[in-house]
PDB file of N, CA and C in Angstrom:
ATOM      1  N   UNK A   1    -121.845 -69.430  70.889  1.00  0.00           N
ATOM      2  CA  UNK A   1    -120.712 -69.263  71.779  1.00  0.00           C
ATOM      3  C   UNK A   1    -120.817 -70.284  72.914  1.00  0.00           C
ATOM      4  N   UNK A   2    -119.695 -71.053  73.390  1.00  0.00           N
ATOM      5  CA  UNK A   2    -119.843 -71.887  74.291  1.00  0.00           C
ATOM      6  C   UNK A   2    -120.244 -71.220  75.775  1.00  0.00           C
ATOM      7  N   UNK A   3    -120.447 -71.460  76.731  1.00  0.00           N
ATOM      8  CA  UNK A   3    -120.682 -71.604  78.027  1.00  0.00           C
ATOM      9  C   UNK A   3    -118.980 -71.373  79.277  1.00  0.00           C
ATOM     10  N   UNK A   4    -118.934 -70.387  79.842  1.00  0.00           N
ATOM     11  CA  UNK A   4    -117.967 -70.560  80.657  1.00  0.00           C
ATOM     12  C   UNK A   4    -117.934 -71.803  81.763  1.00  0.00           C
ATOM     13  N   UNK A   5    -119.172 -71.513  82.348  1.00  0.00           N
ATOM     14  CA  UNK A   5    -119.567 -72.530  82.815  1.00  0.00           C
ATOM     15  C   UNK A   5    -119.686 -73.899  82.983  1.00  0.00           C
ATOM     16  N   UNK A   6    -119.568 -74.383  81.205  1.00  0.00           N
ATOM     17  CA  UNK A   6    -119.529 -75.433  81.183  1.00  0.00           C
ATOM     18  C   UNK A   6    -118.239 -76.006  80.709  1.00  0.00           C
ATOM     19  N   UNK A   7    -117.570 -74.861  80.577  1.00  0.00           N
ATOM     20  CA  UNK A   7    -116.251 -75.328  79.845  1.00  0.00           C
ATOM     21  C   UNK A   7    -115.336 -76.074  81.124  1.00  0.00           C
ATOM     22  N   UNK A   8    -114.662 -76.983  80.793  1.00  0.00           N
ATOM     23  CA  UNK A   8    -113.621 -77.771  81.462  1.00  0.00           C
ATOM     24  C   UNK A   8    -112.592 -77.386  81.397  1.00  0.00           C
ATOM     25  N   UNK A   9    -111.778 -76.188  81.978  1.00  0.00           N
ATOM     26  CA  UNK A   9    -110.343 -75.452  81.855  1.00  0.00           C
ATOM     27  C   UNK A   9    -109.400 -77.059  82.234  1.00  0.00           C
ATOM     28  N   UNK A  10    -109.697 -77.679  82.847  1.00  0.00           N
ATOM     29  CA  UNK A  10    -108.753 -78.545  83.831  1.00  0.00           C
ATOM     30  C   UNK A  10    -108.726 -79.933  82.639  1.00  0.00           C
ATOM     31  N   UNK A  11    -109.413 -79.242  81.085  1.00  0.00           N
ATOM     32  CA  UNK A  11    -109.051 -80.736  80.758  1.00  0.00           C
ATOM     33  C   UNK A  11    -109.273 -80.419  79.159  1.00  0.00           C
ATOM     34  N   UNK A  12    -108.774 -78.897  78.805  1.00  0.00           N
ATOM     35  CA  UNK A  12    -108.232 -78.144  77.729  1.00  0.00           C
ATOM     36  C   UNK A  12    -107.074 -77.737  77.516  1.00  0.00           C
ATOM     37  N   UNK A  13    -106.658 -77.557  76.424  1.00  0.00           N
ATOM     38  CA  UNK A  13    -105.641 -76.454  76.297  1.00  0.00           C
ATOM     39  C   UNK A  13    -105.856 -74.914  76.838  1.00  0.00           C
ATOM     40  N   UNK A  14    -105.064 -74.229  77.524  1.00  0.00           N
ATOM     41  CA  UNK A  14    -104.961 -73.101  78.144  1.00  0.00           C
ATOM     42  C   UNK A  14    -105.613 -72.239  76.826  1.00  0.00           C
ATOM     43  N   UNK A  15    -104.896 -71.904  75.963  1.00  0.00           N
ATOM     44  CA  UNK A  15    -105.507 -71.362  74.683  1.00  0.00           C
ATOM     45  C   UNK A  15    -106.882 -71.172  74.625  1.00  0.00           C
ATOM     46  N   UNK A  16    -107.413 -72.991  74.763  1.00  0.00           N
ATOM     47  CA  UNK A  16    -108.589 -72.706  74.168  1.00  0.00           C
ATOM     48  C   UNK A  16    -109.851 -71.997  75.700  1.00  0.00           C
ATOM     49  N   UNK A  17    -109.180 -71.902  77.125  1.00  0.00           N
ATOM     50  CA  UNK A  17    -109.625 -71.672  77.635  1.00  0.00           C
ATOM     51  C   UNK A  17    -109.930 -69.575  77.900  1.00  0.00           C
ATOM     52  N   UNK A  18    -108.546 -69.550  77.612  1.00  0.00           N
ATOM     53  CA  UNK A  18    -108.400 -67.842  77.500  1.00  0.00           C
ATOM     54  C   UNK A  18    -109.244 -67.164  76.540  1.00  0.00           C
ATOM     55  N   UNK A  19    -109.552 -68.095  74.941  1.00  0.00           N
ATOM     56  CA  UNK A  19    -110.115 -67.297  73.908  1.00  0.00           C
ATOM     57  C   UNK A  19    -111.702 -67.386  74.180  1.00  0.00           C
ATOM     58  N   UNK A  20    -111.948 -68.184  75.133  1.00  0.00           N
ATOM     59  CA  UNK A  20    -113.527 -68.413  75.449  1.00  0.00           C
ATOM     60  C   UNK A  20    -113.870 -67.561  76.833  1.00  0.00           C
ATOM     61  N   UNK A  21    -112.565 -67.409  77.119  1.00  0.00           N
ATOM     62  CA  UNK A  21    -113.090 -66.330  78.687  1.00  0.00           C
ATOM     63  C   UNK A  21    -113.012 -64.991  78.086  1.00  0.00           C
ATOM     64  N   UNK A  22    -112.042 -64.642  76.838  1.00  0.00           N
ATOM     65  CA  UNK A  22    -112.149 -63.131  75.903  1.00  0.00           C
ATOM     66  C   UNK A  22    -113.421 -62.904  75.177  1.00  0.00           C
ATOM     67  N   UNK A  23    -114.188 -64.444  74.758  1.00  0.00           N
ATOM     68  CA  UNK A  23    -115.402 -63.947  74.612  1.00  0.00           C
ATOM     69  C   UNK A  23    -116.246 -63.694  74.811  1.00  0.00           C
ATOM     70  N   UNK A  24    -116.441 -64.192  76.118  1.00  0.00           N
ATOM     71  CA  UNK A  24    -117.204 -63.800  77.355  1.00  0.00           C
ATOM     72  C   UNK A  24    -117.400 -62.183  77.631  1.00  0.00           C
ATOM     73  N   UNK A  25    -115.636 -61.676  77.442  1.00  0.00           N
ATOM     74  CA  UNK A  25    -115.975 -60.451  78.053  1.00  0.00           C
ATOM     75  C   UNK A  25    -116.162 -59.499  77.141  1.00  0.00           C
ATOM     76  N   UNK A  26    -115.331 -59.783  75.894  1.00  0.00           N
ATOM     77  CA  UNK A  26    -115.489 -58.922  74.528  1.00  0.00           C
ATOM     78  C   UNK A  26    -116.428 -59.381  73.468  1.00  0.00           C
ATOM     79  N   UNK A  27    -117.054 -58.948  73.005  1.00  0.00           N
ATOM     80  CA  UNK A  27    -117.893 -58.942  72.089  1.00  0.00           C
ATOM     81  C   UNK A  27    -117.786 -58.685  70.458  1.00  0.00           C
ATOM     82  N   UNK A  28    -115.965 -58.002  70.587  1.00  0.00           N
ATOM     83  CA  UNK A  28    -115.670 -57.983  69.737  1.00  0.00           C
ATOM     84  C   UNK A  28    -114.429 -58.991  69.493  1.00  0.00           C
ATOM     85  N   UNK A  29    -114.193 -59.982  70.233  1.00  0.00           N
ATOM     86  CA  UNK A  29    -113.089 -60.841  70.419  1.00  0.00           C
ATOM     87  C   UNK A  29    -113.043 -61.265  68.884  1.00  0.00           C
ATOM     88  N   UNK A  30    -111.779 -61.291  68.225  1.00  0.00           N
ATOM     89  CA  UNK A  30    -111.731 -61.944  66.756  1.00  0.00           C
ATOM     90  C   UNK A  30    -111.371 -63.250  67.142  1.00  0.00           C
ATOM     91  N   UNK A  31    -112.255 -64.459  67.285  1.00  0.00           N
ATOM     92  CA  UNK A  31    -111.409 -65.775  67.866  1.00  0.00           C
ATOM     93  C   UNK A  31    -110.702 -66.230  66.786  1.00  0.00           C
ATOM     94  N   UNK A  32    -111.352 -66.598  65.470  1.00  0.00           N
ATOM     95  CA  UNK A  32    -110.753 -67.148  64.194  1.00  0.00           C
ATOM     96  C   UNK A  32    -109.667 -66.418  63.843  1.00  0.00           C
ATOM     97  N   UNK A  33    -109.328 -65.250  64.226  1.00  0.00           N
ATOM     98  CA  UNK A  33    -108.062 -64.616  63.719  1.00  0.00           C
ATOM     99  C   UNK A  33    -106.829 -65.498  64.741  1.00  0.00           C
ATOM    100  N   UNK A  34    -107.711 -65.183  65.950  1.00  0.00           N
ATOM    101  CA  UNK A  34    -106.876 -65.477  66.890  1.00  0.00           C
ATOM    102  C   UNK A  34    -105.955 -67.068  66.912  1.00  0.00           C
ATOM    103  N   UNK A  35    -107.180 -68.123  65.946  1.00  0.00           N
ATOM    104  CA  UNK A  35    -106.908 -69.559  66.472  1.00  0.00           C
ATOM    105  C   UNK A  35    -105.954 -69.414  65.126  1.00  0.00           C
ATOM    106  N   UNK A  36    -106.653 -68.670  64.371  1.00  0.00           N
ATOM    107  CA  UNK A  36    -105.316 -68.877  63.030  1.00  0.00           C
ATOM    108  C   UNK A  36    -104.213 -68.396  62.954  1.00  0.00           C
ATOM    109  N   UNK A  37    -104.158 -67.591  63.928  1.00  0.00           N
ATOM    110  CA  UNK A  37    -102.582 -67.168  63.827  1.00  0.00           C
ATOM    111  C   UNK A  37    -101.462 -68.411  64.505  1.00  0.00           C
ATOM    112  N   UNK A  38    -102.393 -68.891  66.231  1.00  0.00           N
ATOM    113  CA  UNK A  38    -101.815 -69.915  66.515  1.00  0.00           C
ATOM    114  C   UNK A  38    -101.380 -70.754  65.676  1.00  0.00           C
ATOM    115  N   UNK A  39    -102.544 -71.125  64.540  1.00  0.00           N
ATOM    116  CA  UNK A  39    -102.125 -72.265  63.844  1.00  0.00           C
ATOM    117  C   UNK A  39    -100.600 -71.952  63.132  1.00  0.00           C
ATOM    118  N   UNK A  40    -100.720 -71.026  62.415  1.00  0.00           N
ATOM    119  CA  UNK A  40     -99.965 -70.247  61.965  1.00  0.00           C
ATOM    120  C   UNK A  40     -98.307 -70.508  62.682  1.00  0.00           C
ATOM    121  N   UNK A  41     -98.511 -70.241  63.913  1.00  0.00           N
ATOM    122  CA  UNK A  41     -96.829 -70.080  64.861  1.00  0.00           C
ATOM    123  C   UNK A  41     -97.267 -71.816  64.802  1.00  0.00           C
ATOM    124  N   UNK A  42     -97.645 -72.513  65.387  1.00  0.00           N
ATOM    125  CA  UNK A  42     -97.483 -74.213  65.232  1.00  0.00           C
ATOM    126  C   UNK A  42     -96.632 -74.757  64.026  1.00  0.00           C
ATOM    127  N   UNK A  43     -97.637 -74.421  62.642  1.00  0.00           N
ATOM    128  CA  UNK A  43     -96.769 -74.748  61.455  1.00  0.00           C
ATOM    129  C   UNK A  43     -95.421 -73.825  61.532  1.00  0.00           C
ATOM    130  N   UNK A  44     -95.458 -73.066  62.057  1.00  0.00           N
ATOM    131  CA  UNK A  44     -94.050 -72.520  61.920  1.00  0.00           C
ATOM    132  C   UNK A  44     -92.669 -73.349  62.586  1.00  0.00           C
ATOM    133  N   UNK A  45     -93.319 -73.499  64.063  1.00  0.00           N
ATOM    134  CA  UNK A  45     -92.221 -74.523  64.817  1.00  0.00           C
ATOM    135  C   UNK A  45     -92.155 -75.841  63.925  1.00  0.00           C
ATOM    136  N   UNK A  46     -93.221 -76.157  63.780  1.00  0.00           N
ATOM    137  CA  UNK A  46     -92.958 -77.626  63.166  1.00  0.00           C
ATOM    138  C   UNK A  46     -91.881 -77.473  62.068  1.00  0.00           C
ATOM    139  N   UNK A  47     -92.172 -76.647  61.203  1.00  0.00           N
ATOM    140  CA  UNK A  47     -91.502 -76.391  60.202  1.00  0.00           C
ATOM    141  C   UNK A  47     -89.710 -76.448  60.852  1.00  0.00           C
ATOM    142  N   UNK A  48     -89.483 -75.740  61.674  1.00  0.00           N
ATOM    143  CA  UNK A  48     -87.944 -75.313  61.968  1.00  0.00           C
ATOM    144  C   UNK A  48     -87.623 -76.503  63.051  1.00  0.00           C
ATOM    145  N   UNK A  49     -88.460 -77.190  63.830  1.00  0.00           N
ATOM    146  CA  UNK A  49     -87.568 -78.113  64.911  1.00  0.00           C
ATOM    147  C   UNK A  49     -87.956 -79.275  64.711  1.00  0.00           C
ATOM    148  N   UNK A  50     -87.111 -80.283  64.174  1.00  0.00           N
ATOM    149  CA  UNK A  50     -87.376 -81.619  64.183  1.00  0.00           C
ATOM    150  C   UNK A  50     -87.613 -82.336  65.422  1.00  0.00           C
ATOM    151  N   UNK A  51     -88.638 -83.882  65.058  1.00  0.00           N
ATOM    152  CA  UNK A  51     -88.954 -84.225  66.307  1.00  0.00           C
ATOM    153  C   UNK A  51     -88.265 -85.506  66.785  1.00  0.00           C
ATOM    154  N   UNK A  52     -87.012 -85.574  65.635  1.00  0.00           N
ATOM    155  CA  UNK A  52     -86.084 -86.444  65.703  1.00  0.00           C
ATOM    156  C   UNK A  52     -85.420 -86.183  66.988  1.00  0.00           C
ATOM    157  N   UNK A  53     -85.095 -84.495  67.531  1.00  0.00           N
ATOM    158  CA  UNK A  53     -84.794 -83.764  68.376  1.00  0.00           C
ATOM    159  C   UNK A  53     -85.006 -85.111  69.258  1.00  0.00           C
ATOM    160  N   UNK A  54     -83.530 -85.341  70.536  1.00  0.00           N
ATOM    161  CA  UNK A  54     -84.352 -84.931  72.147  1.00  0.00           C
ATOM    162  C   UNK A  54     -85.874 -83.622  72.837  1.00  0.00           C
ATOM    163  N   UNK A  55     -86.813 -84.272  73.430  1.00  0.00           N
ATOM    164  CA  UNK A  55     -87.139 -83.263  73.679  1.00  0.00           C
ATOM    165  C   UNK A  55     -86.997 -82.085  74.452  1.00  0.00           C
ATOM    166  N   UNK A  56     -85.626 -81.808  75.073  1.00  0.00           N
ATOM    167  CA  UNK A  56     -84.513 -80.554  75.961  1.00  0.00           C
ATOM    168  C   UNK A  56     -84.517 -80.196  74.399  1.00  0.00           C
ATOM    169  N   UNK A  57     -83.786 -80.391  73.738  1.00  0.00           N
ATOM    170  CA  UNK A  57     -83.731 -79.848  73.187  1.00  0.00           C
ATOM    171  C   UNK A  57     -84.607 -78.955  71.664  1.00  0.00           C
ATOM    172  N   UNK A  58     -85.850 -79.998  71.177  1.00  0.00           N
ATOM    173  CA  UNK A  58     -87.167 -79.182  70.843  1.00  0.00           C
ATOM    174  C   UNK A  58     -87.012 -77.909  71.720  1.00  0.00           C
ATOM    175  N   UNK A  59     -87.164 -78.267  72.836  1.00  0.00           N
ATOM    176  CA  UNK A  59     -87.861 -77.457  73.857  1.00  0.00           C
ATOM    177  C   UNK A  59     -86.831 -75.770  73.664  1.00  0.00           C
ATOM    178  N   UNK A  60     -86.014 -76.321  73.591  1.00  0.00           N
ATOM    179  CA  UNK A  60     -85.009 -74.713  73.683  1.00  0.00           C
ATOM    180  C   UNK A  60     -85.290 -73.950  72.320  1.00  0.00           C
ATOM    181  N   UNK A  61     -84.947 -74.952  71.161  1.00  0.00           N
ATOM    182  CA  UNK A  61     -85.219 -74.537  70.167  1.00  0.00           C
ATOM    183  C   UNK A  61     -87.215 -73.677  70.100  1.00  0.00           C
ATOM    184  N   UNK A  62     -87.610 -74.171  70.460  1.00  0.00           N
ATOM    185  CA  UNK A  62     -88.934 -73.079  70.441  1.00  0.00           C
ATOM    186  C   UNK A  62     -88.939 -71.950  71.394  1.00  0.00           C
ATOM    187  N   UNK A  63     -88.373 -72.179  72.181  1.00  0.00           N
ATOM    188  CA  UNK A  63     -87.948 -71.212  73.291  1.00  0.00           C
ATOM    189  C   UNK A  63     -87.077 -69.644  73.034  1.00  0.00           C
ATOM    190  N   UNK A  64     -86.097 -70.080  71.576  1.00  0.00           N
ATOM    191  CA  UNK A  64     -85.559 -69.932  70.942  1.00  0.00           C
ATOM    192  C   UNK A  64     -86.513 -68.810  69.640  1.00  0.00           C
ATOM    193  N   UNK A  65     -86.988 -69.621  69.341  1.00  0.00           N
ATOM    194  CA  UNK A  65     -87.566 -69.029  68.472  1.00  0.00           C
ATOM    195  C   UNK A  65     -89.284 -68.222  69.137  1.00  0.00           C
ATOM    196  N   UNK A  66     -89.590 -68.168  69.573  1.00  0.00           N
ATOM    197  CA  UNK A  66     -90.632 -67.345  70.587  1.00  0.00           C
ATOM    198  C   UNK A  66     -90.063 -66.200  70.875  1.00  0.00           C
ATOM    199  N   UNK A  67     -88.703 -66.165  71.955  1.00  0.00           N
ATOM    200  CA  UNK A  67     -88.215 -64.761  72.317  1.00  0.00           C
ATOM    201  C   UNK A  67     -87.310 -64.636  70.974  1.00  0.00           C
ATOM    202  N   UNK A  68     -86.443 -65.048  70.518  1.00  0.00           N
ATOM    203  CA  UNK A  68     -85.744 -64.581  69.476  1.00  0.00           C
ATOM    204  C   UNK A  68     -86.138 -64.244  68.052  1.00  0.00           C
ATOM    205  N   UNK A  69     -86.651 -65.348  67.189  1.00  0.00           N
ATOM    206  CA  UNK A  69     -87.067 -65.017  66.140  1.00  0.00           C
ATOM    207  C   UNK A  69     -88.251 -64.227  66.169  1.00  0.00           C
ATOM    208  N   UNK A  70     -89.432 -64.662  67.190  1.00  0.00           N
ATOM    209  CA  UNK A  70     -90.820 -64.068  66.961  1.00  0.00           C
ATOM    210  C   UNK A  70     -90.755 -63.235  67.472  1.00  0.00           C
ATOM    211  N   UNK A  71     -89.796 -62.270  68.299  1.00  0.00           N
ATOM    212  CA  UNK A  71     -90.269 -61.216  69.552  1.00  0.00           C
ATOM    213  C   UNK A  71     -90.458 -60.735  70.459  1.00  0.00           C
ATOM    214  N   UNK A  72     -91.413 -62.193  70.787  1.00  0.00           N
ATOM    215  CA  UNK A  72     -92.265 -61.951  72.350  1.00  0.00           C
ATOM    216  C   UNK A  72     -91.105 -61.775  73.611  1.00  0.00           C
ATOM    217  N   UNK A  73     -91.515 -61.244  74.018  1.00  0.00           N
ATOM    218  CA  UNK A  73     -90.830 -60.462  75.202  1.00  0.00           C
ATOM    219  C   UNK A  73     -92.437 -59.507  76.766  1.00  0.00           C
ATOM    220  N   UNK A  74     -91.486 -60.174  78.016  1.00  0.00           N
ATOM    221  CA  UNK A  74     -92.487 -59.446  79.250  1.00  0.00           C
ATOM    222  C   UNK A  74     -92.569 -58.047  78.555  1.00  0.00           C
ATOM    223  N   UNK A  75     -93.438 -57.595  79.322  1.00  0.00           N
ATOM    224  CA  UNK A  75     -94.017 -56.115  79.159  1.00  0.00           C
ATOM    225  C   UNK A  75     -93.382 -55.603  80.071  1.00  0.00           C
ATOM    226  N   UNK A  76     -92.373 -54.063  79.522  1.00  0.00           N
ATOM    227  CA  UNK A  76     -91.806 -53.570  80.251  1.00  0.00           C
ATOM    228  C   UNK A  76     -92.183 -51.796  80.591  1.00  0.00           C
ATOM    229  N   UNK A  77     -92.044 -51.761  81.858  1.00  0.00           N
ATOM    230  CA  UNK A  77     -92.095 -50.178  81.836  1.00  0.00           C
ATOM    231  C   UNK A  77     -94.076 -49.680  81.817  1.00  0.00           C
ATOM    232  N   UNK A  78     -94.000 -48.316  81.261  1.00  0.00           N
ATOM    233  CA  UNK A  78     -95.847 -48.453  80.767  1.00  0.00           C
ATOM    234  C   UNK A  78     -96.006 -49.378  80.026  1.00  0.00           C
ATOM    235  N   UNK A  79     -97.039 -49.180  80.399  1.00  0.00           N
ATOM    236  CA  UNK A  79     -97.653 -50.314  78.985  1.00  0.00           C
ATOM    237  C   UNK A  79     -99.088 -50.404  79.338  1.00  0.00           C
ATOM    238  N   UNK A  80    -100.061 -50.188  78.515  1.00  0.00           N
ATOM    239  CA  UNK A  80    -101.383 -50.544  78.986  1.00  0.00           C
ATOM    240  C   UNK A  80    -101.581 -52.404  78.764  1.00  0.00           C
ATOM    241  N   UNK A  81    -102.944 -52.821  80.135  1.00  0.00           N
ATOM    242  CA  UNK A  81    -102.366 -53.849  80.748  1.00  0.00           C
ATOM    243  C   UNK A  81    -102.742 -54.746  79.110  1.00  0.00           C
ATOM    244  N   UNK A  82    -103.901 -53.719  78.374  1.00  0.00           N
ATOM    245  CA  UNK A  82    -104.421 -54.689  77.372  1.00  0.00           C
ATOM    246  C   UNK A  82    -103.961 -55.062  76.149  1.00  0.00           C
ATOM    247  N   UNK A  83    -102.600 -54.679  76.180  1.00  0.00           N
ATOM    248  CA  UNK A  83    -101.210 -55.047  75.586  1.00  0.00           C
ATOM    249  C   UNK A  83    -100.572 -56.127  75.922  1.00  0.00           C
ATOM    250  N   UNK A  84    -100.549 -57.086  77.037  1.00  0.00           N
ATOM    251  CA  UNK A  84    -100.694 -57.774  77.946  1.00  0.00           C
ATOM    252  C   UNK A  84    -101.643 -59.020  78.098  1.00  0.00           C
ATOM    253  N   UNK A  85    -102.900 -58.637  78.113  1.00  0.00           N
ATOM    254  CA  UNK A  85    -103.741 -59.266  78.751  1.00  0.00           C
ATOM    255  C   UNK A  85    -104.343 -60.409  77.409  1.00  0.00           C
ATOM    256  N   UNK A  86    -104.558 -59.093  76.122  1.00  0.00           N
ATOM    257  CA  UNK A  86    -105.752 -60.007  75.669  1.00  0.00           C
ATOM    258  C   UNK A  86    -104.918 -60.393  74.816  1.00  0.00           C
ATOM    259  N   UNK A  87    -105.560 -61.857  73.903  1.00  0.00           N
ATOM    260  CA  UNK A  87    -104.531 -62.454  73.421  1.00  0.00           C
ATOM    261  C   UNK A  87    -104.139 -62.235  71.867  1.00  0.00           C
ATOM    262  N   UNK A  88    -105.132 -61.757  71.442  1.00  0.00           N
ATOM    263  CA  UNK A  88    -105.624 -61.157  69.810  1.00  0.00           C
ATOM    264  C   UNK A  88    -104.749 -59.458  70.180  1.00  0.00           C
ATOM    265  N   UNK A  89    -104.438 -58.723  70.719  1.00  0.00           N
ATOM    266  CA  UNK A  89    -103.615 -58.031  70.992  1.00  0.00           C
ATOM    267  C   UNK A  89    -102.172 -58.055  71.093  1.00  0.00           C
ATOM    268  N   UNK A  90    -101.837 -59.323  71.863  1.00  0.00           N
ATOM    269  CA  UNK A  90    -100.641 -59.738  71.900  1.00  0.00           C
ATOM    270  C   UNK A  90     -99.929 -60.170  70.701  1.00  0.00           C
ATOM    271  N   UNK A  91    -101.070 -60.930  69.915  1.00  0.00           N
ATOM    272  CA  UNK A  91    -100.495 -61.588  68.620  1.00  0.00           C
ATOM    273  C   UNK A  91    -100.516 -60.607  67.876  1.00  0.00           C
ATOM    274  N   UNK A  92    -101.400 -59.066  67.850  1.00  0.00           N
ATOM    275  CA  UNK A  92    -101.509 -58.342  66.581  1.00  0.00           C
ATOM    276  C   UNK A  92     -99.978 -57.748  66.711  1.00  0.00           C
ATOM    277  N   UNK A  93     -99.206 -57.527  67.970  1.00  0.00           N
ATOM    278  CA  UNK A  93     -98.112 -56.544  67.892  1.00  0.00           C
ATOM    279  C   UNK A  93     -96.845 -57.725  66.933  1.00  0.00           C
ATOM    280  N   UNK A  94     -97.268 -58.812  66.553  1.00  0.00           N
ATOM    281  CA  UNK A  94     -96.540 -59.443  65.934  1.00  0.00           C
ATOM    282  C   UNK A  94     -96.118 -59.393  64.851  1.00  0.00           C
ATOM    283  N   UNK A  95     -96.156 -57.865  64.161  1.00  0.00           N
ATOM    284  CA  UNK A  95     -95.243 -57.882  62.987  1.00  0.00           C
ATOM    285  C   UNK A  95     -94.124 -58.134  62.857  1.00  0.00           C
ATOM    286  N   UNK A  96     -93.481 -58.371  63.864  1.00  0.00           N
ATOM    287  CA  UNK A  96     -92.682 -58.972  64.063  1.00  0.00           C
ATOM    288  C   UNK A  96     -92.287 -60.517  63.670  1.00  0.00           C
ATOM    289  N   UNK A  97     -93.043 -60.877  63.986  1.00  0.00           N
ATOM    290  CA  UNK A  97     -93.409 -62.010  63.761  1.00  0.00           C
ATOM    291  C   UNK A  97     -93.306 -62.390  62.102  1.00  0.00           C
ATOM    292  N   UNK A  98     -93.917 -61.660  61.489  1.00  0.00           N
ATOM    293  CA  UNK A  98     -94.440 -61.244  59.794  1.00  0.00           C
ATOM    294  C   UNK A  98     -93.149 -61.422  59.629  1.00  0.00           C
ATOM    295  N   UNK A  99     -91.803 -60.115  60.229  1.00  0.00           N
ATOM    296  CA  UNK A  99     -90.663 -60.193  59.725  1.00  0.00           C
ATOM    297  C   UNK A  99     -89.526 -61.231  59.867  1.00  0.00           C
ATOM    298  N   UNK A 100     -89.774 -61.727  60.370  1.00  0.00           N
ATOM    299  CA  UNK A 100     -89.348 -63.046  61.153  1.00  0.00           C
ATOM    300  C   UNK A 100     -89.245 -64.365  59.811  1.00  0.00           C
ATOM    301  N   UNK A 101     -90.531 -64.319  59.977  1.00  0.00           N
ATOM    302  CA  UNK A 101     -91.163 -65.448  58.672  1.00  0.00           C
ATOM    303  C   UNK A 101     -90.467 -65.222  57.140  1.00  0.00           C
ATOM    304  N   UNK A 102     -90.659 -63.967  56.874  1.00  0.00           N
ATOM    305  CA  UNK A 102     -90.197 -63.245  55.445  1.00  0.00           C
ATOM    306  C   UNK A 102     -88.735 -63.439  54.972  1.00  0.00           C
ATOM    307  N   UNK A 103     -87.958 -63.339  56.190  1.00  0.00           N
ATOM    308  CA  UNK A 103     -86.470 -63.715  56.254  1.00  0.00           C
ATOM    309  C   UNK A 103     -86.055 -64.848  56.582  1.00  0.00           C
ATOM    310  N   UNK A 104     -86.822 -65.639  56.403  1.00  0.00           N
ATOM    311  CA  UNK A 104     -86.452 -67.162  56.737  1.00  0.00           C
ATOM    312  C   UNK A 104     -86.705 -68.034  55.115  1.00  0.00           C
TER     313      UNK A 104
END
């Protein structure tokens, strides 16, 4: 496991900084689930937005497809925070996501 310490947040991807501070604290953190699902939503955008695109407009189009096709949406109302917080959580409520893909 890497080092918090030594990790360089200021000269990573955010991603890769969150799944190394979840393992820090969890022990049961699934990272490989976690990096593969990312991979997973990546090939997905690529797949649907050309980069022929302006990038305004890439940009909406994933924007687009994040809250619309995939789901994601703020946390409203209760909610425990670790629904929220951790990121292998966030992605598991993504059956959505599953259904998303299936109908496309």
């Amino acid at each position: 496991m890497r080092s918090l310490a030594d990790f360089e947040f200021n000269k990573a991807p955010l991603c890769e900084g969150m799944i190394l501070a979840c393992e820090a604290i969890r022990r049961d953190f699934p990272s490989q689930d976690v990096y593969d699902e990312l991979e997973r939503l990546v090939s997905l955008a690529k797949e649907e937005i050309s980069q022929l695109l302006p990038l305004e407009e890439q940009l909406e189009k994933l924007i687009a497809l994040f809250y619309g096709d995939w789901g994601f949406k703020a946390s409203r109302g209760v909610y425990r925070l670790s629904d929220a917080l951790w990121l292998d959580q966030v992605l598991s409520k993504s059956s959505r996501i599953d259904r998303a893909v299936r109908y496309h």
